[in-house]
Each structure stands twice: as C-alpha cells, then as structure tokens.
Protein backbone atom coordinates (compact mmCIF):
# COMPACT_ATOMS: atom_id res chain seq x y z
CA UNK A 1 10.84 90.81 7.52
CA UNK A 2 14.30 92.08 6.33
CA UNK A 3 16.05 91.82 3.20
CA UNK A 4 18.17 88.93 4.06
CA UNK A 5 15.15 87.29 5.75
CA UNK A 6 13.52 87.24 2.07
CA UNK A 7 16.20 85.79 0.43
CA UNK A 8 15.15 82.47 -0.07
CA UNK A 9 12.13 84.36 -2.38
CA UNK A 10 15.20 85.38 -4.21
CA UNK A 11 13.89 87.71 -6.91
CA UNK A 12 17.28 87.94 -8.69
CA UNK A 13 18.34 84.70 -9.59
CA UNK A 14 16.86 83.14 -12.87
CA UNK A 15 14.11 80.69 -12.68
CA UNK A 16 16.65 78.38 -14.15
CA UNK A 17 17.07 75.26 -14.32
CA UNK A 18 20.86 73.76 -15.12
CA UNK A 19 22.93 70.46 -13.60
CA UNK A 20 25.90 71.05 -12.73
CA UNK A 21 28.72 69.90 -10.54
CA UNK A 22 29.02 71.15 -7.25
CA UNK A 23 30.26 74.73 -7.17
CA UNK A 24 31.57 75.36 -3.65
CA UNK A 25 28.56 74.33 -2.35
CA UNK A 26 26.51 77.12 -4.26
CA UNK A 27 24.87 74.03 -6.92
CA UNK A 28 23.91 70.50 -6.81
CA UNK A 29 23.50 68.68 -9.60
CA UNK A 30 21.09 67.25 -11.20
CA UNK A 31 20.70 64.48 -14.29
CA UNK A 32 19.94 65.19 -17.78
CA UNK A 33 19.54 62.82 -20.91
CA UNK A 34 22.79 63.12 -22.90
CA UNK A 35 22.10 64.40 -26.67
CA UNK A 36 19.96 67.47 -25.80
CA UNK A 37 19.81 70.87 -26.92
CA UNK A 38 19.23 71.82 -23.25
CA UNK A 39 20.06 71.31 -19.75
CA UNK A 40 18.57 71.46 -16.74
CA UNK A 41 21.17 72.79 -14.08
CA UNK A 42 19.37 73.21 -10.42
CA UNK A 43 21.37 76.50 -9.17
CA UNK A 44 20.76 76.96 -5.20
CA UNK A 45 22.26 79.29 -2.47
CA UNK A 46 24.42 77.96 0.15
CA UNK A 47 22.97 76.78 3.44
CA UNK A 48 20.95 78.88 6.17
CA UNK A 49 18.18 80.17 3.32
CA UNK A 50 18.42 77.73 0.41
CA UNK A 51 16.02 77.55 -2.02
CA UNK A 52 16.21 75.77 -5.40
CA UNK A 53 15.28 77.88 -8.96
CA UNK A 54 15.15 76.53 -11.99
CA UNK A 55 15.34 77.44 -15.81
CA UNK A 56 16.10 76.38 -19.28
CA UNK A 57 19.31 77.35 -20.03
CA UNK A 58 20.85 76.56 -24.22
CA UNK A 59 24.40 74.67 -23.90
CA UNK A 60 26.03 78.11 -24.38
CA UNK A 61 25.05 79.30 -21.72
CA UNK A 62 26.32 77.06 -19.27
CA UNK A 63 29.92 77.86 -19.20
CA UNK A 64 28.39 81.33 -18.17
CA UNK A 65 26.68 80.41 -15.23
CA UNK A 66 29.18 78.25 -14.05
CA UNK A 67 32.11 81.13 -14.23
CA UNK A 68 28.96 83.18 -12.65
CA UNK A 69 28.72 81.16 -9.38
CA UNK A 70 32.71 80.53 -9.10
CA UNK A 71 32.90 85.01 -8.53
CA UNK A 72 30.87 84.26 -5.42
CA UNK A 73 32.98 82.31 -2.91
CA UNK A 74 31.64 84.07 0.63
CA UNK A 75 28.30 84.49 -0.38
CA UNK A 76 27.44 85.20 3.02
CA UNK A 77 29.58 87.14 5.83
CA UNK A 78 28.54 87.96 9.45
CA UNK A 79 30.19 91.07 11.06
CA UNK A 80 30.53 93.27 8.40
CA UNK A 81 30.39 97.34 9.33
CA UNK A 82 28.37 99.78 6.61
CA UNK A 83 29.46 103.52 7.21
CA UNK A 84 27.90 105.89 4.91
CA UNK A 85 27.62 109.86 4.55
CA UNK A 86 24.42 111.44 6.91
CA UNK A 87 23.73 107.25 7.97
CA UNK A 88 23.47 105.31 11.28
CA UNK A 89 26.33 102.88 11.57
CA UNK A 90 25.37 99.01 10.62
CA UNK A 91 26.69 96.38 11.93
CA UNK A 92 25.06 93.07 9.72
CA UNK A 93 25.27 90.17 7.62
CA UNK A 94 26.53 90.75 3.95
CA UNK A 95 24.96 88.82 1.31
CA UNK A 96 26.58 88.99 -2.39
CA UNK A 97 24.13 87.52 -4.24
CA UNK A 98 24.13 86.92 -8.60
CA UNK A 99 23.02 90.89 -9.35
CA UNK A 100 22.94 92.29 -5.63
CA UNK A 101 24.92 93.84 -2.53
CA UNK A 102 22.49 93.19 -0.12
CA UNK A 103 23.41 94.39 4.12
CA UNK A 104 21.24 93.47 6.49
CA UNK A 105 21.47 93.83 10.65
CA UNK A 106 17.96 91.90 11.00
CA UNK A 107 16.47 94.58 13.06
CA UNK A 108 13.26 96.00 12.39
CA UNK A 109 13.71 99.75 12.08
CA UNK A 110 17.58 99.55 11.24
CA UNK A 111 18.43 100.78 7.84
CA UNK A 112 19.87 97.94 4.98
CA UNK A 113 21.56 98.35 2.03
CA UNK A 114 20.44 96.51 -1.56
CA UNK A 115 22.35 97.92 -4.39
CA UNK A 116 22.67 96.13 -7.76
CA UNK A 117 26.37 95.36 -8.46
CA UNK A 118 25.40 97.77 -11.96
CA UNK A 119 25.36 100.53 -9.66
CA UNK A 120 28.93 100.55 -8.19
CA UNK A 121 31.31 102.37 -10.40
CA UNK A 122 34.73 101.99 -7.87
CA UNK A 123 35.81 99.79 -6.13
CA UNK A 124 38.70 100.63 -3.41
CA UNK A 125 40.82 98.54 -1.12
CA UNK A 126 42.10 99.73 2.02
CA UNK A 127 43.86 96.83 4.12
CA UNK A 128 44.29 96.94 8.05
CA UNK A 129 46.96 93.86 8.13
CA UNK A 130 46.07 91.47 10.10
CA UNK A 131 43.04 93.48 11.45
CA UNK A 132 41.22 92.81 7.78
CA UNK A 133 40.33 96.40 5.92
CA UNK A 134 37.62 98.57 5.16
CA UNK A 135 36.18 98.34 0.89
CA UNK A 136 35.23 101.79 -0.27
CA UNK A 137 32.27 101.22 -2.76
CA UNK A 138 31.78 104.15 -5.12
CA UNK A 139 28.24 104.50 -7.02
CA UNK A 140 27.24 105.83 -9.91
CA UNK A 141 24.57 107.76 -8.21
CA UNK A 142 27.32 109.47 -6.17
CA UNK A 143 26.88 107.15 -2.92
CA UNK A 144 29.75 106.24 -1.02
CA UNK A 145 29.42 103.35 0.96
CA UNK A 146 31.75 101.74 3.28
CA UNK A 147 31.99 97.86 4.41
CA UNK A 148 34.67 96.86 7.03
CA UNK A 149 35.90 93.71 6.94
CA UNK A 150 37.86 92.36 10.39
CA UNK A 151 39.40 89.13 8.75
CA UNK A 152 42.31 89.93 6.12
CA UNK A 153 41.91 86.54 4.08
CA UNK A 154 37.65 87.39 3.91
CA UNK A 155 38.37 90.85 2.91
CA UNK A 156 40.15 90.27 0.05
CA UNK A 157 38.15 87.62 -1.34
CA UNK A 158 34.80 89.52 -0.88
CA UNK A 159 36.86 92.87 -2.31
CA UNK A 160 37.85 90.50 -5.53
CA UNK A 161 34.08 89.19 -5.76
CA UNK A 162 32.73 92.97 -5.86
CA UNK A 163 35.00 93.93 -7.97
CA UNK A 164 34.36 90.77 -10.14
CA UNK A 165 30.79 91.37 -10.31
CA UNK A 166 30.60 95.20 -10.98
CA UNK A 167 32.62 94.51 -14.29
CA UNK A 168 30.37 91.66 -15.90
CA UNK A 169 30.41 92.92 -19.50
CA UNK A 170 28.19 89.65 -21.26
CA UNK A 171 25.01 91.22 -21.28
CA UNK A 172 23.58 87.44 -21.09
CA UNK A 173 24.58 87.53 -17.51
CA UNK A 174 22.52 91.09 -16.83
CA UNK A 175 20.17 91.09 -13.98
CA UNK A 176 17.12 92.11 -16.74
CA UNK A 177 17.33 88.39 -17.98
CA UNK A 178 17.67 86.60 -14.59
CA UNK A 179 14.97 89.15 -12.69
CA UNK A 180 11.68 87.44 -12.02
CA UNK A 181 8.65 89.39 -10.73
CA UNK A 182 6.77 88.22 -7.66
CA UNK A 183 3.53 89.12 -8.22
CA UNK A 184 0.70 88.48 -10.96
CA UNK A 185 0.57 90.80 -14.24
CA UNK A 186 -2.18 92.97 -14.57
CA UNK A 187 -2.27 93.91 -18.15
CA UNK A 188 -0.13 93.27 -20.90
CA UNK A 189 2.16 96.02 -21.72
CA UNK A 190 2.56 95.43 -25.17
CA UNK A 191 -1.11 96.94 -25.90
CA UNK A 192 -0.68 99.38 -23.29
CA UNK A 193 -0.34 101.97 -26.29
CA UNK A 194 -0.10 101.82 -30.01
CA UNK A 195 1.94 103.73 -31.76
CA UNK A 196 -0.28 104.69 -34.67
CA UNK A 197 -2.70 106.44 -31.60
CA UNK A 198 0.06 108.47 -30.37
CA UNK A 199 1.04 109.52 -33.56
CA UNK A 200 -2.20 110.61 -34.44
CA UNK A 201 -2.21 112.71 -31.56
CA UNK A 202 1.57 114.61 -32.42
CA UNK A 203 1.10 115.38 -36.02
CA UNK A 204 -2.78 116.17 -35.80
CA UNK A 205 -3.72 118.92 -38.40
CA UNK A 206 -0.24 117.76 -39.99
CA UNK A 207 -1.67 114.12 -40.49
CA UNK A 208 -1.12 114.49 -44.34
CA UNK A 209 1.84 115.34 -44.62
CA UNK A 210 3.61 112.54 -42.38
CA UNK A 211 2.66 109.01 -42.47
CA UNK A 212 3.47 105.50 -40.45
CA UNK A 213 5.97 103.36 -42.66
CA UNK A 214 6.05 99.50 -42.50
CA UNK A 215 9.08 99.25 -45.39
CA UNK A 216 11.30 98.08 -42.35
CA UNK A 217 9.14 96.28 -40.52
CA UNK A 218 11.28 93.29 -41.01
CA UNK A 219 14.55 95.01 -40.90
CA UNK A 220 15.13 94.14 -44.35
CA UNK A 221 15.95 97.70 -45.48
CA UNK A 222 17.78 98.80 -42.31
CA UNK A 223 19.48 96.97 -39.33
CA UNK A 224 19.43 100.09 -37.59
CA UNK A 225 16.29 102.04 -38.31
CA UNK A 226 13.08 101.13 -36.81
C-alpha cells in the first residue's frame, strides 16, 4: 500500500468535528443547535479517498480551520515530476494535505516523498510559460527537492499553497494538535519516570545538600521557572 493509498486513514487531520459551509468541496456541513459553546464542523477530503474526521472544536477556532482549508485549493494533482539529489526520477500524484507534502507514483518499490510542510524552509518559483514550471522546495534538513508542474495556472496555485502552508505561524494550527496515532497506547508516559527517582540518582552522595522544591508548583512564584 502507498502513501497516497492510505490517505483516507489520514493520520494528520484532527479527529474534529466542525459544520461548516462548503469549502471548495474540501467540507460539508453539518447542523448544530444554535447557542453552544461548540460546534461540530465535519472536515473531509475531496473525492477519490474521502473520509470524514471529526472533533470538538471552541468557536475560536473555527475561523482557523476555515482559512486552513481555503490554502488548499488542488489538494490533489496528477503528473507532477520529483527530481532530487542521488534519487530516481518520480513521476506521481501530489497530495497537499493539512500538515503534509505527500508524492506518490503508486508503485510498489518506487520511492515517495512525505515531508511535513514544518520542514520546508524555501520556497522557489521557476515558471516555463505556458509549459507550467518547476517549484524548488528547500528543507531545513538540507534536502532539495524538485516538483514540475506542466500546467502554468496549477503551478502557481499549488506554488502559493506551499508557500502558504510552510509559513503557518498560529501554533493552534500545528500538526502536534491535529496528529492522531493509529495504534493502541501501551503505557502511559506520564509515569514512565518520576522526577524525584532521577534526581536521586544525579545528586547521590550530594542528596543533602540539594533538594526537590514544590514553592512553584502552581506557578504562583514564577511564570517562567518550573
């Protein structure tokens, strides 16, 4: 199964549910008692893999989501090229989803791409006329990856919607907050460790001389200090 294959498991949107108007096709809507502190919006994907996610979303948030969805308008483009350094050639289907550049040929055995918009740092433009134009997508982990694009009006709107994305500065919108994991916790990770153990272990013979202090506990004393 490839990438784009699994997208209808979509691990990246939020389990959210909020109703909205129709958003170029990306949300339907759905009703909700007038009054409420809440919402429910039903955000889905456009056709070929559609699935519906919901969450709880407060009022505030809504005018979020809904600029969120209107930076996607090609969600989905056949035909696009990937050229990277030391890397096959790959000729796919791009997916822009909410947190992820996702390129996919549907081959087994063919490399894809899935990068987290987070990761790009550049974004460059380099238009072919009528021919479309290739984006040059520099990372912050020094890859440089490039998509070309053969239809002019495409390019630039899926060059904007990059761009767009990389550049999300409401940490609301973060891909931490909307990621939802697909399979069953183990343990809790909150009593993974204590802190009083490990500090036991650091100061040992020193244990007198350094102590655990609760004065803050409640940030009362410091906003800052733990």
């Amino acid at each position: 199964m490839t990438l784009l294959d699994a997208i209808e498991d979509d691990p990246y949107l939020p389990s959210t549910s909020i109703p909205t108007t129709r958003l170029d096709d990306q949300a339907t809507t759905s009703e909700t008692s007038a009054g409420t502190s809440n919402e429910e919006i039903v955000l889905a994907k456009r056709p070929r893999q559609i699935s519906l996610f919901s969450v709880t979303l407060p009022l505030d948030a809504i005018s979020l989501i809904m600029e969120f969805f209107d930076m996607i308008p090609i969600p989905m483009l056949d035909g696009v090229v990937m050229h990277a350094p030391f890397r096959n050639t790959v000729d796919g289907t791009l997916c822009i989803s909410s947190h992820h550049l996702i390129l996919s040929s549907r081959k087994e055995g063919v490399e894809e791409l899935w990068m987290l918009h987070r990761n790009i740092d550049l974004v460059e433009r380099r238009p072919n006329g009528l021919s479309g134009g290739s984006i040059v997508i520099k990372c912050k982990d020094f890859r440089v990856i490039q998509l070309d694009i053969n239809s002019p009006e495409e390019f630039v709107q899926v060059a904007a919607c990059i761009e767009n994305l990389a550049s999300i500065e409401d940490v609301r919108l973060f891909y931490p907050f909307f990621y939802r994991h697909m399979s069953p916790i183990l343990e809790d990770g909150w009593t993974a460790f204590t802190p009083e153990t490990e500090y036991a272990h650091l100061v040992n013979s020193l244990a007198d001389e350094w102590k655990i202090s609760y004065v803050n506990k409640d940030f009362g004393v410091s906003t800052s200090i733990y």
